[in-house]
PDB file of N, CA and C in Angstrom:
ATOM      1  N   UNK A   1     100.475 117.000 133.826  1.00  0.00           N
ATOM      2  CA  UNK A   1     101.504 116.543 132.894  1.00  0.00           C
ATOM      3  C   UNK A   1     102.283 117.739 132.385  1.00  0.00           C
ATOM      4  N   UNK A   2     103.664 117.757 132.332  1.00  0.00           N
ATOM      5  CA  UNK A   2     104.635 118.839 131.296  1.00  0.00           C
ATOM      6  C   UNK A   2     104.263 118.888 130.381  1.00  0.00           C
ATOM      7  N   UNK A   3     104.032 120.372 129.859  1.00  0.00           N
ATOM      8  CA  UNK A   3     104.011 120.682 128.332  1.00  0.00           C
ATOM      9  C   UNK A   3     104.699 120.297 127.825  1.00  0.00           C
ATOM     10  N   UNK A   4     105.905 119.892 127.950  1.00  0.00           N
ATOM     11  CA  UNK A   4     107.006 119.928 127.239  1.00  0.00           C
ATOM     12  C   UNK A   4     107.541 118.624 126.772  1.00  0.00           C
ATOM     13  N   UNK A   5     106.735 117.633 127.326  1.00  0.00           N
ATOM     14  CA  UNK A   5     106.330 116.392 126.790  1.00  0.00           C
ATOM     15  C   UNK A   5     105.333 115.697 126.009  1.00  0.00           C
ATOM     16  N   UNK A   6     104.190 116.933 125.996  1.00  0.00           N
ATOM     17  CA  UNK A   6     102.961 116.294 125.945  1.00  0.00           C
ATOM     18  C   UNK A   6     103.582 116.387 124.104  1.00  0.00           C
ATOM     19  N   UNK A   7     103.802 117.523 123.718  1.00  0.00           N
ATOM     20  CA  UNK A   7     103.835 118.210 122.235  1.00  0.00           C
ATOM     21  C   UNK A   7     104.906 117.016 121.831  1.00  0.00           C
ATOM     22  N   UNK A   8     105.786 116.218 121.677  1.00  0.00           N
ATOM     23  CA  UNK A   8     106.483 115.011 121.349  1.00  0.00           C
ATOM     24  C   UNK A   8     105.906 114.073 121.615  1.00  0.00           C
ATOM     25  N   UNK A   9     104.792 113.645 122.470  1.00  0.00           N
ATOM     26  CA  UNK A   9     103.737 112.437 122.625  1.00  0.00           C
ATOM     27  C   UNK A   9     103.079 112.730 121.701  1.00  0.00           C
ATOM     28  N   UNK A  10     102.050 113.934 121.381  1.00  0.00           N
ATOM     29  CA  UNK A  10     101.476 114.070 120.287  1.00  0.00           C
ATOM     30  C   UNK A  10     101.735 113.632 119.147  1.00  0.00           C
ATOM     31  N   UNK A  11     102.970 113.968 118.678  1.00  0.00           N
ATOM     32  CA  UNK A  11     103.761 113.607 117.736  1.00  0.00           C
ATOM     33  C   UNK A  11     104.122 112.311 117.148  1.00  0.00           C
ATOM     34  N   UNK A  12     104.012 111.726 118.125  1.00  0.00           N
ATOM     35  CA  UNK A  12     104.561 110.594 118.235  1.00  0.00           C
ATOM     36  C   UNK A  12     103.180 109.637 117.753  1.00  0.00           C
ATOM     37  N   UNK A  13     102.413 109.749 118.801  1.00  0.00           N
ATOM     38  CA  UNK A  13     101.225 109.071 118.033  1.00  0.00           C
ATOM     39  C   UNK A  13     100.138 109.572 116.505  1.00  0.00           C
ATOM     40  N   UNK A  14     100.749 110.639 116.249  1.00  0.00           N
ATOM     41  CA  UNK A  14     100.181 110.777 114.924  1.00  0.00           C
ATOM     42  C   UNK A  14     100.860 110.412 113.697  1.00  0.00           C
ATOM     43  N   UNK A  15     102.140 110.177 114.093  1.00  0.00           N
ATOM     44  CA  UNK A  15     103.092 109.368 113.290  1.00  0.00           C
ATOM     45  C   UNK A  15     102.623 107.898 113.414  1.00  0.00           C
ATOM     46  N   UNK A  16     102.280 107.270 114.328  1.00  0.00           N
ATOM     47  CA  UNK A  16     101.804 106.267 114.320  1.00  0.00           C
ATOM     48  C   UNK A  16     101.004 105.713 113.857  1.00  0.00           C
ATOM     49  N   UNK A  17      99.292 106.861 113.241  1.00  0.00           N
ATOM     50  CA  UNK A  17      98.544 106.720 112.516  1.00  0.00           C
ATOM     51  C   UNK A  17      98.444 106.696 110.855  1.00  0.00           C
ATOM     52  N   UNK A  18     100.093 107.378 110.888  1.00  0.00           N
ATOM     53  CA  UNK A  18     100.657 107.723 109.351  1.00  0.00           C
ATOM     54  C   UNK A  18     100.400 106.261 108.600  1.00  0.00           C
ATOM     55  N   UNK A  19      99.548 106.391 107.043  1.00  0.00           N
ATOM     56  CA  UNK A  19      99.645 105.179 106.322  1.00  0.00           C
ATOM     57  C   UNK A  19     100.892 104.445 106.267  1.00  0.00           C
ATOM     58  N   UNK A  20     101.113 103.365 105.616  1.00  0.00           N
ATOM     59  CA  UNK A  20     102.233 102.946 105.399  1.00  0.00           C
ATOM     60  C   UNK A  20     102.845 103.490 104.232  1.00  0.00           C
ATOM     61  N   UNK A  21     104.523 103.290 103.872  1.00  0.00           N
ATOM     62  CA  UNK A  21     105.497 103.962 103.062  1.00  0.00           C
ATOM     63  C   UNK A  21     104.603 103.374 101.683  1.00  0.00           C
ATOM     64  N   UNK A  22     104.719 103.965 100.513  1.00  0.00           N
ATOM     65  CA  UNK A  22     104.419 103.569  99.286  1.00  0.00           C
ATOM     66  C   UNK A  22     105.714 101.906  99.355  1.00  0.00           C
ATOM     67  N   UNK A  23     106.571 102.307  99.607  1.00  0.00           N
ATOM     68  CA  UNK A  23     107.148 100.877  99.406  1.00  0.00           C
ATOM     69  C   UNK A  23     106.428  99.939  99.512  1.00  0.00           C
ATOM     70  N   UNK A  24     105.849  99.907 100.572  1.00  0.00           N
ATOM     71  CA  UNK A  24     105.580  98.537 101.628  1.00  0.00           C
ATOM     72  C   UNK A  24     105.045  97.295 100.576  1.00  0.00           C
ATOM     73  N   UNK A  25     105.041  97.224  98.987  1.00  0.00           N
ATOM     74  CA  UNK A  25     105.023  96.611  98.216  1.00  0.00           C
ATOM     75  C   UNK A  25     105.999  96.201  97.275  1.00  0.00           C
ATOM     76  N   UNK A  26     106.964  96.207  97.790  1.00  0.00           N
ATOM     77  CA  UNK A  26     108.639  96.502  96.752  1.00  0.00           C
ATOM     78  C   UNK A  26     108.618  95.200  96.600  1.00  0.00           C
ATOM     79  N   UNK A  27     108.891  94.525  95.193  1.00  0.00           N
ATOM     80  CA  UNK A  27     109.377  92.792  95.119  1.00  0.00           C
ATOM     81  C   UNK A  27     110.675  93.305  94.292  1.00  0.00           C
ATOM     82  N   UNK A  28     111.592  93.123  95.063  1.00  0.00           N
ATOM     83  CA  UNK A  28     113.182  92.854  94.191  1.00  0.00           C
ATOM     84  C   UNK A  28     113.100  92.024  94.020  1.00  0.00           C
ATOM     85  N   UNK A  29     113.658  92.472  92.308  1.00  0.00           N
ATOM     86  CA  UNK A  29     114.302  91.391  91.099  1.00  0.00           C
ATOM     87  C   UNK A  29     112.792  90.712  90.343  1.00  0.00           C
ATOM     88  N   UNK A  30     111.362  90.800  90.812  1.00  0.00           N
ATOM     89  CA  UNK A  30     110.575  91.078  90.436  1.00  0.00           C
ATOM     90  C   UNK A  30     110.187  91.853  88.657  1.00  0.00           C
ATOM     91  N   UNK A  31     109.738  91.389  87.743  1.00  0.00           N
ATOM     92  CA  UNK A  31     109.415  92.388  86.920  1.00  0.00           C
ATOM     93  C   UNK A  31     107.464  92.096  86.241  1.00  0.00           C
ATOM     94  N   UNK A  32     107.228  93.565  86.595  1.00  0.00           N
ATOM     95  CA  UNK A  32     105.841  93.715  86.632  1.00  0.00           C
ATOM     96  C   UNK A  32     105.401  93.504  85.343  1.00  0.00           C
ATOM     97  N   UNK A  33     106.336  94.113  84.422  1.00  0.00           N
ATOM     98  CA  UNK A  33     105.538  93.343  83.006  1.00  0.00           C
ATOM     99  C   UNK A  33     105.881  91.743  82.559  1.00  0.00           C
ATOM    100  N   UNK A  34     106.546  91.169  83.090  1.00  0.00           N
ATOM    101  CA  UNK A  34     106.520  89.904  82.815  1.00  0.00           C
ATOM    102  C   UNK A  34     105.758  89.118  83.501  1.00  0.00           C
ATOM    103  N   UNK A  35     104.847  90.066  84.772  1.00  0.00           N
ATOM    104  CA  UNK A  35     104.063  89.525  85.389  1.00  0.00           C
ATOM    105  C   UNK A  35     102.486  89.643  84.620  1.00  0.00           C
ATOM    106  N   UNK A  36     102.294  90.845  83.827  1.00  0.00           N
ATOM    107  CA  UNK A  36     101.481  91.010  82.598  1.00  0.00           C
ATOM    108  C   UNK A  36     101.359  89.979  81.873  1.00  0.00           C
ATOM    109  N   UNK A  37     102.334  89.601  81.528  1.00  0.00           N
ATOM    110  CA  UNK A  37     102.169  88.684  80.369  1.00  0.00           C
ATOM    111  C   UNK A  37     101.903  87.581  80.216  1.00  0.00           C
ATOM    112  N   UNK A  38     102.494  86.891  82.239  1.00  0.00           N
ATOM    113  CA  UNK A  38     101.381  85.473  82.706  1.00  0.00           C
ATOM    114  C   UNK A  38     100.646  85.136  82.680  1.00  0.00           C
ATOM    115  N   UNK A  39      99.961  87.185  83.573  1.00  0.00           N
ATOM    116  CA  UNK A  39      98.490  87.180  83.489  1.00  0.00           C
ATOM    117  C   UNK A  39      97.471  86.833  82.258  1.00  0.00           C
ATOM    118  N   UNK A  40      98.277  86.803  81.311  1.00  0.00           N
ATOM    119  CA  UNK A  40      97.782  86.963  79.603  1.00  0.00           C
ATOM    120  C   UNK A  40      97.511  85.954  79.038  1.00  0.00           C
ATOM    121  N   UNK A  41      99.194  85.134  79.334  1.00  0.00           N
ATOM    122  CA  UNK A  41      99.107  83.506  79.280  1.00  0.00           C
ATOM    123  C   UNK A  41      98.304  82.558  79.286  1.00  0.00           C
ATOM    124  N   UNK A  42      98.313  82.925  80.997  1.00  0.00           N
ATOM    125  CA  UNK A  42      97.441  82.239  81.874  1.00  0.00           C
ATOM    126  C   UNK A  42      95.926  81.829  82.062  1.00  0.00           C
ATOM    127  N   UNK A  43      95.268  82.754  81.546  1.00  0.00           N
ATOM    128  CA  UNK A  43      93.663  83.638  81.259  1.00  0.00           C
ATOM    129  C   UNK A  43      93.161  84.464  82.562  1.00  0.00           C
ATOM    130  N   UNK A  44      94.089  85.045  83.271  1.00  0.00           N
ATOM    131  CA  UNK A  44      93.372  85.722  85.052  1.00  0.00           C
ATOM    132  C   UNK A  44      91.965  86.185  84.405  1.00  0.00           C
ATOM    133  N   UNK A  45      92.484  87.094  83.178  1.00  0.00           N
ATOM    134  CA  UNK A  45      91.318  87.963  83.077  1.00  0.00           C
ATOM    135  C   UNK A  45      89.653  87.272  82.857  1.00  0.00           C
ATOM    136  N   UNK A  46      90.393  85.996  82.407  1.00  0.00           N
ATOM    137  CA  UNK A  46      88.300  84.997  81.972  1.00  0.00           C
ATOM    138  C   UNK A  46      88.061  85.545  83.395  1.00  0.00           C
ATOM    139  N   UNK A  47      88.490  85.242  84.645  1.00  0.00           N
ATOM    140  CA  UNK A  47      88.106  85.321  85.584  1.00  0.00           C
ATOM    141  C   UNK A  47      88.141  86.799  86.607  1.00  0.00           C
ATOM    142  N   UNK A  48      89.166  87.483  86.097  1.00  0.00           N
ATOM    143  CA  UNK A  48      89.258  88.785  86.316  1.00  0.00           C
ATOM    144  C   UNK A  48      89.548  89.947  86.112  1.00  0.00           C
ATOM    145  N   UNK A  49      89.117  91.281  86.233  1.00  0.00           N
ATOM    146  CA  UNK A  49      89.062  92.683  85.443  1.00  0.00           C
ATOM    147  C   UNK A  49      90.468  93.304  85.641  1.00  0.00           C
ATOM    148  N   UNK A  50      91.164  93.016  85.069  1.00  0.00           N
ATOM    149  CA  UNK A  50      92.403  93.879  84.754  1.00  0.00           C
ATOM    150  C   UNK A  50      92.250  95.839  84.083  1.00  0.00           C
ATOM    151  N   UNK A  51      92.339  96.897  84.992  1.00  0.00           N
ATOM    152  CA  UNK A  51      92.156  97.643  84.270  1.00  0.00           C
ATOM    153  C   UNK A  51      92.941  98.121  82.437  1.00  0.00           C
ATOM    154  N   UNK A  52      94.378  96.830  82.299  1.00  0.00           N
ATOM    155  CA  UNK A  52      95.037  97.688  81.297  1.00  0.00           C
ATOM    156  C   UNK A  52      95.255  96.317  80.475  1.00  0.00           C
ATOM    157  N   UNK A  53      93.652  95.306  80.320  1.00  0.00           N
ATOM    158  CA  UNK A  53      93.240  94.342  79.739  1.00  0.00           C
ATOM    159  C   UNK A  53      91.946  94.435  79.056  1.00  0.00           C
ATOM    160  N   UNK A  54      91.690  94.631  78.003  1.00  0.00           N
ATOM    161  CA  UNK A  54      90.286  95.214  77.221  1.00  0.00           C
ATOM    162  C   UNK A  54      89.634  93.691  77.207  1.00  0.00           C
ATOM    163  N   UNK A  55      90.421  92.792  76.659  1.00  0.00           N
ATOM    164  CA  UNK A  55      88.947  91.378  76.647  1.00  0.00           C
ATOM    165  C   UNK A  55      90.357  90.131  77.318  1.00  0.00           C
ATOM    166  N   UNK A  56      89.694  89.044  77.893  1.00  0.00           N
ATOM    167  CA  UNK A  56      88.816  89.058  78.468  1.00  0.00           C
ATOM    168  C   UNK A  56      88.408  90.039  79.240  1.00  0.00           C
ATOM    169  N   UNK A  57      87.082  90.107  80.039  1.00  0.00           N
ATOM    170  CA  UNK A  57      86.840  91.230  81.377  1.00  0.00           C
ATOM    171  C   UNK A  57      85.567  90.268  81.692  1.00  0.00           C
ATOM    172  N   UNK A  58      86.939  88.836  82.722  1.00  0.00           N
ATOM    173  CA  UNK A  58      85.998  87.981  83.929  1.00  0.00           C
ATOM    174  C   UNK A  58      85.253  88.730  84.822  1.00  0.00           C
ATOM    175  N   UNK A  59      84.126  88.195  85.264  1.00  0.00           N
ATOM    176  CA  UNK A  59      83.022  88.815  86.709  1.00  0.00           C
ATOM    177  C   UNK A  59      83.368  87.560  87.683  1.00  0.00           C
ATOM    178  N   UNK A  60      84.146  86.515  87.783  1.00  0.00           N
ATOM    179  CA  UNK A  60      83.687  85.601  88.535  1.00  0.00           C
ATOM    180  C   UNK A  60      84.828  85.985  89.582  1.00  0.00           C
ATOM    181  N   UNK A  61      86.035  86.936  89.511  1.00  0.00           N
ATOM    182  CA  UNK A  61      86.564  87.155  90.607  1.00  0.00           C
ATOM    183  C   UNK A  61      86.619  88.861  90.624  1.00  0.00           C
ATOM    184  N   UNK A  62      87.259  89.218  91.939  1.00  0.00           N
ATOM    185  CA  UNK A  62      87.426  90.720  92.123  1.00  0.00           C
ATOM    186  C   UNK A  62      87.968  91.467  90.531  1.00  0.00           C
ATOM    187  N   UNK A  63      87.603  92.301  90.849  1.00  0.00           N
ATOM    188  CA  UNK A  63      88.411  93.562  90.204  1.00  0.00           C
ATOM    189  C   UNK A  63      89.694  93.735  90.485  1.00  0.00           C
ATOM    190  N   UNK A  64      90.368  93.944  89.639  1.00  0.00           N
ATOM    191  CA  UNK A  64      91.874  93.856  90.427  1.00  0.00           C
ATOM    192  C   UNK A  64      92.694  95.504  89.878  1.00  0.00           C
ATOM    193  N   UNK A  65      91.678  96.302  89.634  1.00  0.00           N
ATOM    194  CA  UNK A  65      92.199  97.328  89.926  1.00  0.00           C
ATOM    195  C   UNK A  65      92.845  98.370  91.257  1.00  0.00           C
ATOM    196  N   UNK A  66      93.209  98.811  91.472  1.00  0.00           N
ATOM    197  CA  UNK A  66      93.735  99.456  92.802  1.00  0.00           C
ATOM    198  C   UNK A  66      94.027  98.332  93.532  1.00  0.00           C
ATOM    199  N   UNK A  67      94.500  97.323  93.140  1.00  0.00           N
ATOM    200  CA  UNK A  67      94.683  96.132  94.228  1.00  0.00           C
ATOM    201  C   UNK A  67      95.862  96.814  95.857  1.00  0.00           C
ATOM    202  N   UNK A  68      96.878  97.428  94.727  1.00  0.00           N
ATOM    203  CA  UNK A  68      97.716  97.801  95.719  1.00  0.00           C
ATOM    204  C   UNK A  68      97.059  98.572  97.089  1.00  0.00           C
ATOM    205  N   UNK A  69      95.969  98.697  96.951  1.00  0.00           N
ATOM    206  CA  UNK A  69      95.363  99.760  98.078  1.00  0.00           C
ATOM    207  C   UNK A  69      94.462  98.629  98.782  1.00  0.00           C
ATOM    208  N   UNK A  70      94.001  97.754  98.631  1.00  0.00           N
ATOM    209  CA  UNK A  70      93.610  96.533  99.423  1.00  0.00           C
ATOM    210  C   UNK A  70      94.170  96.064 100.825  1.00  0.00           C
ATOM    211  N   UNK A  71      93.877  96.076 101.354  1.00  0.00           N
ATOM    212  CA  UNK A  71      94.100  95.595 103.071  1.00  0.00           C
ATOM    213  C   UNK A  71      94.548  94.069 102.926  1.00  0.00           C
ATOM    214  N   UNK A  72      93.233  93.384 102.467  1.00  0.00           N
ATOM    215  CA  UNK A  72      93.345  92.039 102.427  1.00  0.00           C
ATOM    216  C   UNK A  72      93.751  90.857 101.278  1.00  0.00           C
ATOM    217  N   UNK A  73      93.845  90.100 101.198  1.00  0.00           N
ATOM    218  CA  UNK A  73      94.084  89.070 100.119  1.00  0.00           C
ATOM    219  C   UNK A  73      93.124  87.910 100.216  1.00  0.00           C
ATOM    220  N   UNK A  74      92.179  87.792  99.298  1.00  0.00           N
ATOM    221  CA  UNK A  74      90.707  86.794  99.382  1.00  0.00           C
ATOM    222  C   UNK A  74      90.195  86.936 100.300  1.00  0.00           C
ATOM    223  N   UNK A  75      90.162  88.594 100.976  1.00  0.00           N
ATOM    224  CA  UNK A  75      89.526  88.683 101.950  1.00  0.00           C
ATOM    225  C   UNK A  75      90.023  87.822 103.357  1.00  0.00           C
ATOM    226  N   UNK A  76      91.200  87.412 103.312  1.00  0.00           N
ATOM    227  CA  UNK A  76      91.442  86.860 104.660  1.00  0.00           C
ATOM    228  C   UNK A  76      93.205  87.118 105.116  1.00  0.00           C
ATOM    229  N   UNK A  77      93.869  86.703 104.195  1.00  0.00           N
ATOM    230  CA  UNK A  77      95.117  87.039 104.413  1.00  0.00           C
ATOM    231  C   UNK A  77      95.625  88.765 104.438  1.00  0.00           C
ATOM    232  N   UNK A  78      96.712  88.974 104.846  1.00  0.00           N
ATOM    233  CA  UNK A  78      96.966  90.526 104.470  1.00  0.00           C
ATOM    234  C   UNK A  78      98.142  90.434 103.829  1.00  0.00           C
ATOM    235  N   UNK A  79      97.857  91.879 102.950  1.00  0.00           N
ATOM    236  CA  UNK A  79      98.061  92.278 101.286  1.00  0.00           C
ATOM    237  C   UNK A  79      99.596  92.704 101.641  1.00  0.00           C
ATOM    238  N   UNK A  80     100.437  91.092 101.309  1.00  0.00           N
ATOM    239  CA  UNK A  80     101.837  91.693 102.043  1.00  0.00           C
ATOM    240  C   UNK A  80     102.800  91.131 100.519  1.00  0.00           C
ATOM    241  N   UNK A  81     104.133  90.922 100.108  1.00  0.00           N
ATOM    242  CA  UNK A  81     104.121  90.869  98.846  1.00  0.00           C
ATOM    243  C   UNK A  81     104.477  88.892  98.673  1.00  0.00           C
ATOM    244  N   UNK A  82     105.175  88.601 100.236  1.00  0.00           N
ATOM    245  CA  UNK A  82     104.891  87.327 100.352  1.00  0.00           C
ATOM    246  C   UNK A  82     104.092  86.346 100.028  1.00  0.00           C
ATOM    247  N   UNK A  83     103.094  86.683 100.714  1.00  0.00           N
ATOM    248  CA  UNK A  83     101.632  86.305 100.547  1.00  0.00           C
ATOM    249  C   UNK A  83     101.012  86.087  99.239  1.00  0.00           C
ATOM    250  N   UNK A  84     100.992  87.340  98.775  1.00  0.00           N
ATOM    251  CA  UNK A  84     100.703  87.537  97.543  1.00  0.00           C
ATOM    252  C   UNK A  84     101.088  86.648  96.607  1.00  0.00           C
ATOM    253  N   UNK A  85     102.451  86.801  96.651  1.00  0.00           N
ATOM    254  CA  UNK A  85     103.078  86.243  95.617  1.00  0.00           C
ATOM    255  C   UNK A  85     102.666  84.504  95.773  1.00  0.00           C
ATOM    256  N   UNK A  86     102.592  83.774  96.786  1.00  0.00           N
ATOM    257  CA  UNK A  86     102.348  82.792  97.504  1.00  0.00           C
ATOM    258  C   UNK A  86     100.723  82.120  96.661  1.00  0.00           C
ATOM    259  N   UNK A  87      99.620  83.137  96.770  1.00  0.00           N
ATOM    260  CA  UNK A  87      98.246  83.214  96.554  1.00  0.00           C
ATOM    261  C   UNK A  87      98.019  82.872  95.321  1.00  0.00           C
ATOM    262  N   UNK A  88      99.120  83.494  94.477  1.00  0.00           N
ATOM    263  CA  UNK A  88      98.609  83.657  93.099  1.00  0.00           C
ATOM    264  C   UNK A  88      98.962  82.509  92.739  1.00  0.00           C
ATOM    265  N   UNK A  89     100.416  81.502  93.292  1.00  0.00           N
ATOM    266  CA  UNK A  89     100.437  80.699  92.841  1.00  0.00           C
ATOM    267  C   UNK A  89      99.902  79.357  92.877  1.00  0.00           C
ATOM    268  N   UNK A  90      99.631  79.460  94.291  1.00  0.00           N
ATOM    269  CA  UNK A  90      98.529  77.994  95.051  1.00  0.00           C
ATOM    270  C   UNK A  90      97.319  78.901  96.159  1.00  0.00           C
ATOM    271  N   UNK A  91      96.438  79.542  95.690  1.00  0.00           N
ATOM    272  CA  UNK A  91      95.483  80.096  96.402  1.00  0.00           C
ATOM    273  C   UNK A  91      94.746  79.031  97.841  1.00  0.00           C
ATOM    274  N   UNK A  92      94.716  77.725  96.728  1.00  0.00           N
ATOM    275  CA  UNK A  92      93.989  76.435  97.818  1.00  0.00           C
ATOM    276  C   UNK A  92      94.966  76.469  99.176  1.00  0.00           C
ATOM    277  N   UNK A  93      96.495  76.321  98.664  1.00  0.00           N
ATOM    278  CA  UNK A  93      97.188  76.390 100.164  1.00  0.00           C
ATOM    279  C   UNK A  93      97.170  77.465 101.183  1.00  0.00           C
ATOM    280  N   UNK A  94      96.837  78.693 100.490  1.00  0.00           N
ATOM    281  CA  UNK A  94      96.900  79.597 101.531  1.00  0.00           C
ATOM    282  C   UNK A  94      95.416  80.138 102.226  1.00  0.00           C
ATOM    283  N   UNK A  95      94.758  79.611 100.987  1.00  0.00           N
ATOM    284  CA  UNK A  95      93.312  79.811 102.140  1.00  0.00           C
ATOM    285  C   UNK A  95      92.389  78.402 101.424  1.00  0.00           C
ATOM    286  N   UNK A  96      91.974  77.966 102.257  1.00  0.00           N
ATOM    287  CA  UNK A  96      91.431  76.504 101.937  1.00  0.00           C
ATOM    288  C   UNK A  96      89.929  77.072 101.830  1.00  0.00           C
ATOM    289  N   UNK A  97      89.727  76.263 100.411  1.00  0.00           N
ATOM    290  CA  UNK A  97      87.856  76.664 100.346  1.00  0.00           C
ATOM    291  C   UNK A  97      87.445  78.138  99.292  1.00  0.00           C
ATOM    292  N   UNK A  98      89.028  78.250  99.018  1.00  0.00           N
ATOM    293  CA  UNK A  98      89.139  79.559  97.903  1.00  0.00           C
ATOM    294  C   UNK A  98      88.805  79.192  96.727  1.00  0.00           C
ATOM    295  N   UNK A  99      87.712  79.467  95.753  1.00  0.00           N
ATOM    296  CA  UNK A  99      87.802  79.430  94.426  1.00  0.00           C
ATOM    297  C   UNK A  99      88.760  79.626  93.205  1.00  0.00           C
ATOM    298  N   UNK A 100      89.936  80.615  93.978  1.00  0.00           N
ATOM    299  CA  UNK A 100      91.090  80.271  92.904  1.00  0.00           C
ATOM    300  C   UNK A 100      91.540  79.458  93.161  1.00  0.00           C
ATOM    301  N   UNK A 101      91.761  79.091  91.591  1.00  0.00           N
ATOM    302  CA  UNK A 101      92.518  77.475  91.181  1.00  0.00           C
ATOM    303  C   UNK A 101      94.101  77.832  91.571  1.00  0.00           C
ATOM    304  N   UNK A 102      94.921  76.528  91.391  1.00  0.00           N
ATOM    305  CA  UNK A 102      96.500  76.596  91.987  1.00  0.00           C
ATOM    306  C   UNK A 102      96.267  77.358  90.755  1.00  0.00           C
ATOM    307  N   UNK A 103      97.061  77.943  90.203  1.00  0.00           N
ATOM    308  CA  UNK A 103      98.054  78.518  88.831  1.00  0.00           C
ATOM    309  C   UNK A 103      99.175  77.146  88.691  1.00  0.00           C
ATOM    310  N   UNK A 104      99.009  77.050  86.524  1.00  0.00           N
ATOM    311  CA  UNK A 104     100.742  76.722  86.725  1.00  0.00           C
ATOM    312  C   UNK A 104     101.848  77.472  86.310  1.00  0.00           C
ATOM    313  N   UNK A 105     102.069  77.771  87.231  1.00  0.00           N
ATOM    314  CA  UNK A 105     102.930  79.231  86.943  1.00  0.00           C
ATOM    315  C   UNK A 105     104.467  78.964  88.054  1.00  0.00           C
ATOM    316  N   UNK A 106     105.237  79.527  87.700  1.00  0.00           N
ATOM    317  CA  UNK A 106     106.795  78.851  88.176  1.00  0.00           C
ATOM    318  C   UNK A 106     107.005  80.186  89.655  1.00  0.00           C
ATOM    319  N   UNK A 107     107.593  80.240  90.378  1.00  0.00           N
ATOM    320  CA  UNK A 107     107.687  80.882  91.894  1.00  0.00           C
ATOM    321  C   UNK A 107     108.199  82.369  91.463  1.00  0.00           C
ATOM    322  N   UNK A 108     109.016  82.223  90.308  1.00  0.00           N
ATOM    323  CA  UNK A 108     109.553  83.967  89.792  1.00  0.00           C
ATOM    324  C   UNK A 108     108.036  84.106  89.464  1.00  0.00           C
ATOM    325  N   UNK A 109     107.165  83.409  88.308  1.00  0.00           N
ATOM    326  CA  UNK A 109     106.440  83.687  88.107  1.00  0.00           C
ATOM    327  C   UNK A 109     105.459  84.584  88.685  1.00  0.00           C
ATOM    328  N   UNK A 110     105.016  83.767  90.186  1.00  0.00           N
ATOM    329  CA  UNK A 110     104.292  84.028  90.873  1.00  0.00           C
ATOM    330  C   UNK A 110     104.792  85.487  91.443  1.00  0.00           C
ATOM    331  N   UNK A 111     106.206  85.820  91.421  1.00  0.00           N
ATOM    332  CA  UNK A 111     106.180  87.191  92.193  1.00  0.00           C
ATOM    333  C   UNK A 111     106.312  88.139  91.371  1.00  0.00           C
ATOM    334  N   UNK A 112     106.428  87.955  89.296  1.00  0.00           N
ATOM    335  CA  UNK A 112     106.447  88.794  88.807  1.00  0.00           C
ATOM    336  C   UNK A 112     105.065  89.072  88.297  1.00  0.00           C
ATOM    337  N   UNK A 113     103.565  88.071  88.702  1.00  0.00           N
ATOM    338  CA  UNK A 113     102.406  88.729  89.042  1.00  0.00           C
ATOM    339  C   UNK A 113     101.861  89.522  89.853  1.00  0.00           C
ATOM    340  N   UNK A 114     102.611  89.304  91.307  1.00  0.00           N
ATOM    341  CA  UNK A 114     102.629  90.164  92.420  1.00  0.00           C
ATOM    342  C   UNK A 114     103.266  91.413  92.106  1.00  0.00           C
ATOM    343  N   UNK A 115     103.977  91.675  91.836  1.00  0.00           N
ATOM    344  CA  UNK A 115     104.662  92.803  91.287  1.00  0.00           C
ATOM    345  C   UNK A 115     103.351  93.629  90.153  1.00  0.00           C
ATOM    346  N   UNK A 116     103.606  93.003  89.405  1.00  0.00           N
ATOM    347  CA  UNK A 116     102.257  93.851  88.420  1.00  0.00           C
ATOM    348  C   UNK A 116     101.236  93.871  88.907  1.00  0.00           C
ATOM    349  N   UNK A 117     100.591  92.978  89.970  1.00  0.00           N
ATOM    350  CA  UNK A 117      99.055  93.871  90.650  1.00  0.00           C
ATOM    351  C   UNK A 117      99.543  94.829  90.998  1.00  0.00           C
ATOM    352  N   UNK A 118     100.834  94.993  91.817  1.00  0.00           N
ATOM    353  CA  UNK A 118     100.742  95.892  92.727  1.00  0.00           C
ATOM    354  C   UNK A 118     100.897  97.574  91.722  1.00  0.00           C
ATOM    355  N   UNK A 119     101.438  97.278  90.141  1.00  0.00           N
ATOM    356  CA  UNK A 119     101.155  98.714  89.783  1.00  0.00           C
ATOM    357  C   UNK A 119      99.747  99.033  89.422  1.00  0.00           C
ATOM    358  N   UNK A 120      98.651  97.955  89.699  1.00  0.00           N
ATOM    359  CA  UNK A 120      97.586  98.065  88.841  1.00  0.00           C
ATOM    360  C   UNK A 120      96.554 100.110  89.269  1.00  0.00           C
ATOM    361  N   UNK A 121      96.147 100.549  88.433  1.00  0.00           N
ATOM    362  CA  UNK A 121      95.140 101.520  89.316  1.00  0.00           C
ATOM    363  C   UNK A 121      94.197 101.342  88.348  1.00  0.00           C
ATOM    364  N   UNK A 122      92.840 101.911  88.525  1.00  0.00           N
ATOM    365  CA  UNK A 122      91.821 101.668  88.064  1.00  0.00           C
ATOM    366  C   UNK A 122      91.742 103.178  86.803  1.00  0.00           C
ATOM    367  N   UNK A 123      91.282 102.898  85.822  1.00  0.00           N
ATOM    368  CA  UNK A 123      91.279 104.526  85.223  1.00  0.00           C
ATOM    369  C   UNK A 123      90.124 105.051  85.178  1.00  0.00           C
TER     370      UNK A 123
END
């Protein structure tokens, strides 16, 4: 094989291994603290650990700290902002046999929760 190819193949596939852009979670027109405040509304936390939520602090679902760094969504779907946004609002439709309940929560709703997992980090 040419050297002179191999060093741009190289290249090429280690770019390929590169994580994805920090974007790859962007919800326009989205706002993350009004997605806070659903969460608040709503009660996520009876059921789950919000790191920048002192009480409730639910055990009966994940941790939802570092969510943004998650692969998956209930463990089956992938952690895309569609989806997401989709999950939070009818979990039963997108994965059947899921313990989260629908939410009643309105479709902005649902993506201005998606939006605020996605700043969540753990401290």
């Amino acid at each position: 094989m040419n050297s002179a190819y191999t060093f741009p193949a190289a290249l090429l596939l280690l770019a390929a291994c590169k994580p994805p852009p920090e974007g790859r979670h962007h919800m326009p027109e989205a706002d993350p603290a009004a997605g806070r405040d659903v969460v608040q509304r709503v009660g996520c936390a009876s059921c789950h650990v919000f790191p920048d939520i002192s009480w409730p602090r639910g055990a009966l679902g994940p941790n939802l700290g570092d969510f943004a760094d998650q692969g998956l969504i209930g463990g089956r779907v992938p952690n895309r902002p569609d989806l997401l946004a989709a999950f939070v609002r009818d979990a039963p439709a997108l994965i059947p046999g899921t313990t989260m309940p629908a939410m009643p929560i309105s479709e902005r709703e649902s993506r201005d929760v998606a939006a605020y997992l996605y700043t969540l980090r753990d401290r």
